[in-house]
C-alpha atoms as a PDB file:
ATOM      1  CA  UNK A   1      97.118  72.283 -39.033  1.00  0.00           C
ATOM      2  CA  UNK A   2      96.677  74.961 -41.977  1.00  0.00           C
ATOM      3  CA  UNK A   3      97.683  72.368 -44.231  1.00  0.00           C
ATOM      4  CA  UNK A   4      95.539  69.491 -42.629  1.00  0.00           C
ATOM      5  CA  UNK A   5      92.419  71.950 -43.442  1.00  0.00           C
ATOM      6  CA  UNK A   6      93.739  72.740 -47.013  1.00  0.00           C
ATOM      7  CA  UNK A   7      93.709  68.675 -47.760  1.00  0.00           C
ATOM      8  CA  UNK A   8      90.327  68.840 -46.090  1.00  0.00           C
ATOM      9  CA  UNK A   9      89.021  71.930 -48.412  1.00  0.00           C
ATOM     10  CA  UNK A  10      90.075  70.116 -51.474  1.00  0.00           C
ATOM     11  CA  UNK A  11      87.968  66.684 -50.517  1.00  0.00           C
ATOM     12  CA  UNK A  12      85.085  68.127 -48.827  1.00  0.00           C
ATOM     13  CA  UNK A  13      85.047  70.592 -52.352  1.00  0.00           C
ATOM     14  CA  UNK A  14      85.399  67.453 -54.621  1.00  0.00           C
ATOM     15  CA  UNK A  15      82.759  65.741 -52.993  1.00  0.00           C
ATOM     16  CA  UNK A  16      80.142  68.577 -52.221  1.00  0.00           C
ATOM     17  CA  UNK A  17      78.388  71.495 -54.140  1.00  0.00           C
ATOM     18  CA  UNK A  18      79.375  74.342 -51.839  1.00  0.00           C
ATOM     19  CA  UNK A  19      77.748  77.367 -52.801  1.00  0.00           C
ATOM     20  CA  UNK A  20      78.842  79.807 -49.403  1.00  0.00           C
ATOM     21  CA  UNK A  21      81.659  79.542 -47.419  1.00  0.00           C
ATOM     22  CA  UNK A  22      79.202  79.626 -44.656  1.00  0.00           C
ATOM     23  CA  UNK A  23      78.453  76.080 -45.952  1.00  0.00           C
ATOM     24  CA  UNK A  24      82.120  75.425 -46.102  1.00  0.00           C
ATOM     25  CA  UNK A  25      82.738  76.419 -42.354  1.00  0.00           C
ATOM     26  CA  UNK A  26      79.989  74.368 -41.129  1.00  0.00           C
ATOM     27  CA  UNK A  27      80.975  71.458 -43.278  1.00  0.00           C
ATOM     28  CA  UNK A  28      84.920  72.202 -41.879  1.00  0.00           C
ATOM     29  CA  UNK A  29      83.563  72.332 -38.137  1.00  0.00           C
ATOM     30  CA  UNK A  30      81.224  69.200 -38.869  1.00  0.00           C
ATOM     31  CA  UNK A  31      84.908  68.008 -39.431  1.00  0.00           C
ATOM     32  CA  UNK A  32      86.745  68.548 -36.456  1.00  0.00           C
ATOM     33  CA  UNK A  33      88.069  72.193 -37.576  1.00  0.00           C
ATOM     34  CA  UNK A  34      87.266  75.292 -35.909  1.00  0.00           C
ATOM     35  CA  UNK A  35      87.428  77.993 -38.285  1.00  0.00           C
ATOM     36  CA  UNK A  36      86.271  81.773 -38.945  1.00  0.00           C
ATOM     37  CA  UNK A  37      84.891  83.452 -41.853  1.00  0.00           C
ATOM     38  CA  UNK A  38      88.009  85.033 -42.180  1.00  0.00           C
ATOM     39  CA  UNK A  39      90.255  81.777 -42.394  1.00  0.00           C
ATOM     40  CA  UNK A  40      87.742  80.269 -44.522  1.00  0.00           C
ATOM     41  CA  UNK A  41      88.343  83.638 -46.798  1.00  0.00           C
ATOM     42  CA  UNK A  42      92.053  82.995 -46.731  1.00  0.00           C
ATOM     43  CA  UNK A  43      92.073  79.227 -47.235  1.00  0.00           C
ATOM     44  CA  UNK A  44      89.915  80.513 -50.236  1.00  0.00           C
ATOM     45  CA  UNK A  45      92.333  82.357 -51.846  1.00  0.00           C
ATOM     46  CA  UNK A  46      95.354  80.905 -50.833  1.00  0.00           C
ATOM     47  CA  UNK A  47      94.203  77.694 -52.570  1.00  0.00           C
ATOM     48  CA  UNK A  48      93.164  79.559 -55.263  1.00  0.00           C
ATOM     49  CA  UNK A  49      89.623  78.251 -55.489  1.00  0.00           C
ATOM     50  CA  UNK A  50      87.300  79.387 -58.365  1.00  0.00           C
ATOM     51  CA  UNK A  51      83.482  78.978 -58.473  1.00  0.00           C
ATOM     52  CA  UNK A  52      81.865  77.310 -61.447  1.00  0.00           C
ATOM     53  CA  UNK A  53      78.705  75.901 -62.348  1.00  0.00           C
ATOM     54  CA  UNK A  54      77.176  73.128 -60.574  1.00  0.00           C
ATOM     55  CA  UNK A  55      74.809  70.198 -62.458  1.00  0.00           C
ATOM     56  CA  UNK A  56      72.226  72.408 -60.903  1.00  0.00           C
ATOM     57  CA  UNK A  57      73.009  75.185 -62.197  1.00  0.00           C
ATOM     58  CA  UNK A  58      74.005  76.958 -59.095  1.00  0.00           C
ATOM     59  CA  UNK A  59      77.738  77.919 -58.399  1.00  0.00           C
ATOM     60  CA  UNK A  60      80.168  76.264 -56.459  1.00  0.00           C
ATOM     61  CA  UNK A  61      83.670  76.115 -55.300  1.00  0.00           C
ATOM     62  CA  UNK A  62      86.389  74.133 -57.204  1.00  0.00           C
ATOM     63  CA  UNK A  63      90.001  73.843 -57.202  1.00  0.00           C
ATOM     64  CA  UNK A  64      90.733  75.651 -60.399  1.00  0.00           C
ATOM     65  CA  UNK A  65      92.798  73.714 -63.238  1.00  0.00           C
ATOM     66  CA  UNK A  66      96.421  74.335 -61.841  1.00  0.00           C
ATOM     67  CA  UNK A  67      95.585  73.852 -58.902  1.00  0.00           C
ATOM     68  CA  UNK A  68      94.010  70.683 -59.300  1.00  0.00           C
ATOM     69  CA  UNK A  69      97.771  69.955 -61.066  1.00  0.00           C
ATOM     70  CA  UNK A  70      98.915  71.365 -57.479  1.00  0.00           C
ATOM     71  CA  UNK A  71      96.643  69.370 -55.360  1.00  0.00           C
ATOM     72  CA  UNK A  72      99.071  66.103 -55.098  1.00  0.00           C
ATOM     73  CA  UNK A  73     102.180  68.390 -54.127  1.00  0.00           C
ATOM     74  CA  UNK A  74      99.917  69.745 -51.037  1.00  0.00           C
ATOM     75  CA  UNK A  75      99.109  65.998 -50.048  1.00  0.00           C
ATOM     76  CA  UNK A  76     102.604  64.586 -50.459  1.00  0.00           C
ATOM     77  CA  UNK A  77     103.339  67.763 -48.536  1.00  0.00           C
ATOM     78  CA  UNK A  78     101.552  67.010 -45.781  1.00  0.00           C
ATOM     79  CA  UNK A  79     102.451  63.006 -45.717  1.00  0.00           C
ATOM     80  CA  UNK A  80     106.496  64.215 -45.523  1.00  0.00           C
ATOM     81  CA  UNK A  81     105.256  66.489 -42.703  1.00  0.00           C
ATOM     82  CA  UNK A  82     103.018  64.073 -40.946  1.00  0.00           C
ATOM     83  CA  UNK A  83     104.161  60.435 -41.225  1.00  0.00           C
ATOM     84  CA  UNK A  84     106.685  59.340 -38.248  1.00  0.00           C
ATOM     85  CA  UNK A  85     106.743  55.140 -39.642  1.00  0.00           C
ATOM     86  CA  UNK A  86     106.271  53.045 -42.944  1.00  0.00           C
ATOM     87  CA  UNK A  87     106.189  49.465 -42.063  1.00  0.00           C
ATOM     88  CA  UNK A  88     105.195  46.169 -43.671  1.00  0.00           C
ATOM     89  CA  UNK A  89     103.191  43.588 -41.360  1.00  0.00           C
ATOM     90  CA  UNK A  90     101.211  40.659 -42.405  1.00  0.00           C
ATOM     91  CA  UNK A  91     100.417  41.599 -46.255  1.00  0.00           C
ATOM     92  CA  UNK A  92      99.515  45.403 -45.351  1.00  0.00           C
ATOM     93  CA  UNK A  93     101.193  48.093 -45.033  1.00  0.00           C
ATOM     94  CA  UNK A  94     100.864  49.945 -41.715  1.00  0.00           C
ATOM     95  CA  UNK A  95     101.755  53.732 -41.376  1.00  0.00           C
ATOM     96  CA  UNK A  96     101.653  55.727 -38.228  1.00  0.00           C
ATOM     97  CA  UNK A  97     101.126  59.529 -38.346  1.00  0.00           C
ATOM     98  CA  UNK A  98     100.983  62.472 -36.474  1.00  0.00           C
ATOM     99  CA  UNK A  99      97.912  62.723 -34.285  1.00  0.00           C
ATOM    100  CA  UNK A 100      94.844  63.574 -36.826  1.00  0.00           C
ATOM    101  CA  UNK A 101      96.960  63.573 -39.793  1.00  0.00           C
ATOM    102  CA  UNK A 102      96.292  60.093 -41.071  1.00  0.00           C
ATOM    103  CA  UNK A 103      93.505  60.786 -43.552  1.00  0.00           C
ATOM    104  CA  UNK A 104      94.999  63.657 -44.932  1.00  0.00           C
ATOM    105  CA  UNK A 105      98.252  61.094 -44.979  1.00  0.00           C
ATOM    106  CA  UNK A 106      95.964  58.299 -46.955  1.00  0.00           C
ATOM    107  CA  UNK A 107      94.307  61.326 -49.486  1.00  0.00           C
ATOM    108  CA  UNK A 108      97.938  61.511 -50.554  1.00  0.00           C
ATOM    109  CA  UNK A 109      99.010  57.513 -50.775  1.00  0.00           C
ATOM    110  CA  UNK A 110      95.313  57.146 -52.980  1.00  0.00           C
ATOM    111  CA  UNK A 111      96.222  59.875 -55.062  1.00  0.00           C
ATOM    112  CA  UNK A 112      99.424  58.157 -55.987  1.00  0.00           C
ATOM    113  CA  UNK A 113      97.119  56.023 -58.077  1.00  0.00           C
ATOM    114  CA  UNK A 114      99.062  53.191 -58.024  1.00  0.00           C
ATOM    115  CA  UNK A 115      98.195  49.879 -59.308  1.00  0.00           C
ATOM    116  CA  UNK A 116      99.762  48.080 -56.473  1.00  0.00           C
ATOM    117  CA  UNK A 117      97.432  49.663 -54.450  1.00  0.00           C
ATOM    118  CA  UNK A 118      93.886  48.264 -53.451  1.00  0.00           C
ATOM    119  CA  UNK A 119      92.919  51.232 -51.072  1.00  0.00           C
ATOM    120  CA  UNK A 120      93.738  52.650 -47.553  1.00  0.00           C
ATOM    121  CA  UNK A 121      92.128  52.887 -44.567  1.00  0.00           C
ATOM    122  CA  UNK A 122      92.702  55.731 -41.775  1.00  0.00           C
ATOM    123  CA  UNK A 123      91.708  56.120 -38.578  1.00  0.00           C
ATOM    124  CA  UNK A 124      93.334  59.173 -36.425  1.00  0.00           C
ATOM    125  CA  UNK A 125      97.475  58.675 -36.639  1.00  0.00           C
ATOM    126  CA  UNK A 126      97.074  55.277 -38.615  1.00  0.00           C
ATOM    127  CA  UNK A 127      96.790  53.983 -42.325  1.00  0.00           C
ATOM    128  CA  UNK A 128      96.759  50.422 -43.508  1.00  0.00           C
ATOM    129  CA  UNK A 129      97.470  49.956 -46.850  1.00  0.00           C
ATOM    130  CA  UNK A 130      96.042  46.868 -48.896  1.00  0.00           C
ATOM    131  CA  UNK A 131      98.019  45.983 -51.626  1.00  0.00           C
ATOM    132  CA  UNK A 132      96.923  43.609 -54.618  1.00  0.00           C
ATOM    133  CA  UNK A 133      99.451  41.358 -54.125  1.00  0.00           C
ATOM    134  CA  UNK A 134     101.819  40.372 -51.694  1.00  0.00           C
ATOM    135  CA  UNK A 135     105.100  40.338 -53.539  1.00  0.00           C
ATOM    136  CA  UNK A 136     104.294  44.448 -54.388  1.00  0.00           C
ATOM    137  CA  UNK A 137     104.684  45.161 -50.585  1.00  0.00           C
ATOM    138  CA  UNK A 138     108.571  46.245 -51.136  1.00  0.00           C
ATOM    139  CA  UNK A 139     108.147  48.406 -53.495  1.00  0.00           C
ATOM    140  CA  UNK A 140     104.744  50.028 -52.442  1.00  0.00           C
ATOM    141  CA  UNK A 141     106.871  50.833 -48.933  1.00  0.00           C
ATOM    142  CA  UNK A 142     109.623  52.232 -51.691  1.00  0.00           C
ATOM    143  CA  UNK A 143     107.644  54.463 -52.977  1.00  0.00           C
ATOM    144  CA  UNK A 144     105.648  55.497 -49.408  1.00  0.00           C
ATOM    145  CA  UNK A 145     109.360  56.349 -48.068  1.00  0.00           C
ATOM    146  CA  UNK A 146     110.228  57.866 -51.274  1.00  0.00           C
ATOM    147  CA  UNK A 147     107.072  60.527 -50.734  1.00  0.00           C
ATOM    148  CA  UNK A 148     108.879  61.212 -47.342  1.00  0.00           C
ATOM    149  CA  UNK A 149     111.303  63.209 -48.931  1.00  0.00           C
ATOM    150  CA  UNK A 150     115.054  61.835 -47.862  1.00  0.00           C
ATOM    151  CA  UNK A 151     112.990  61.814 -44.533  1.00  0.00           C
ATOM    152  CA  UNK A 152     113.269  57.522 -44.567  1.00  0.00           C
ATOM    153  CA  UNK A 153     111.579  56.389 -41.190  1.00  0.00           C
ATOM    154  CA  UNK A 154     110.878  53.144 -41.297  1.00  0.00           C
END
């Protein structure tokens, strides 16, 4: 769950200017995560968040330079812990998760960044992967089974 929250930290940071953690907690809860001020104060530090400058002038929380570094070793993290299957079906790939895992589980597989890969879609404990092209879907499941660590469920 803690690291679930941590992948959702990092996105909802990346993609909002949030000034409190007030506005973090609400945009956390808004989310499906019930969380405290003092929770929101750990998560804080333990991800090591800085605040900077926003366009507007006003701070905001980021994830500071080495921890941006860090960021992919939390997602592929929390794809080893949360993926139970990696399967090929009808030119997509299809990958089953825990229970409310499977967007943290798709953060990870986009930030992979590769080429093969079109995008992902996630709903609660499922992925589908669209690859560019058909003959790729071997070695895109390769290197999804390779993320799980010497964990290969297939």
């Amino acid at each position: 769950m803690k690291q679930g929250r941590h992948s959702k930290i990092l996105e909802l940071i990346d993609k909002n200017d949030i000034e409190t953690q007030d506005e973090l907690s609400v945009l956390l809860r808004e989310q499906g995560y019930e969380v405290t001020q003092a929770t929101i104060s750990r998560d804080i530090k333990e991800l090591k968040l800085i605040k900077v400058q926003s366009e507007r002038g006003l701070s905001r929380y980021a994830a500071s330079a080495k921890e941006h570094l860090g960021q992919f070793d939390i997602f592929k993290r929390v794809f080893r812990d949360t993926v139970l299957s990696v399967k090929k079906s009808a030119g997509l790939i299809v990958v089953h998760t825990m229970t409310g895992s499977a967007n943290a589980a798709a953060e990870a597989i986009d930030g992979l960044d590769l080429p093969e890969i079109v995008g992902t879609i996630a709903g609660d404990n499922t992925i589908f992967v669209a690859v560019r092209e058909l003959n790729s879907l071997d070695a895109v499941v390769l290197a999804l089974n390779g993320m799980l660590g010497g964990k290969k469920r297939t």
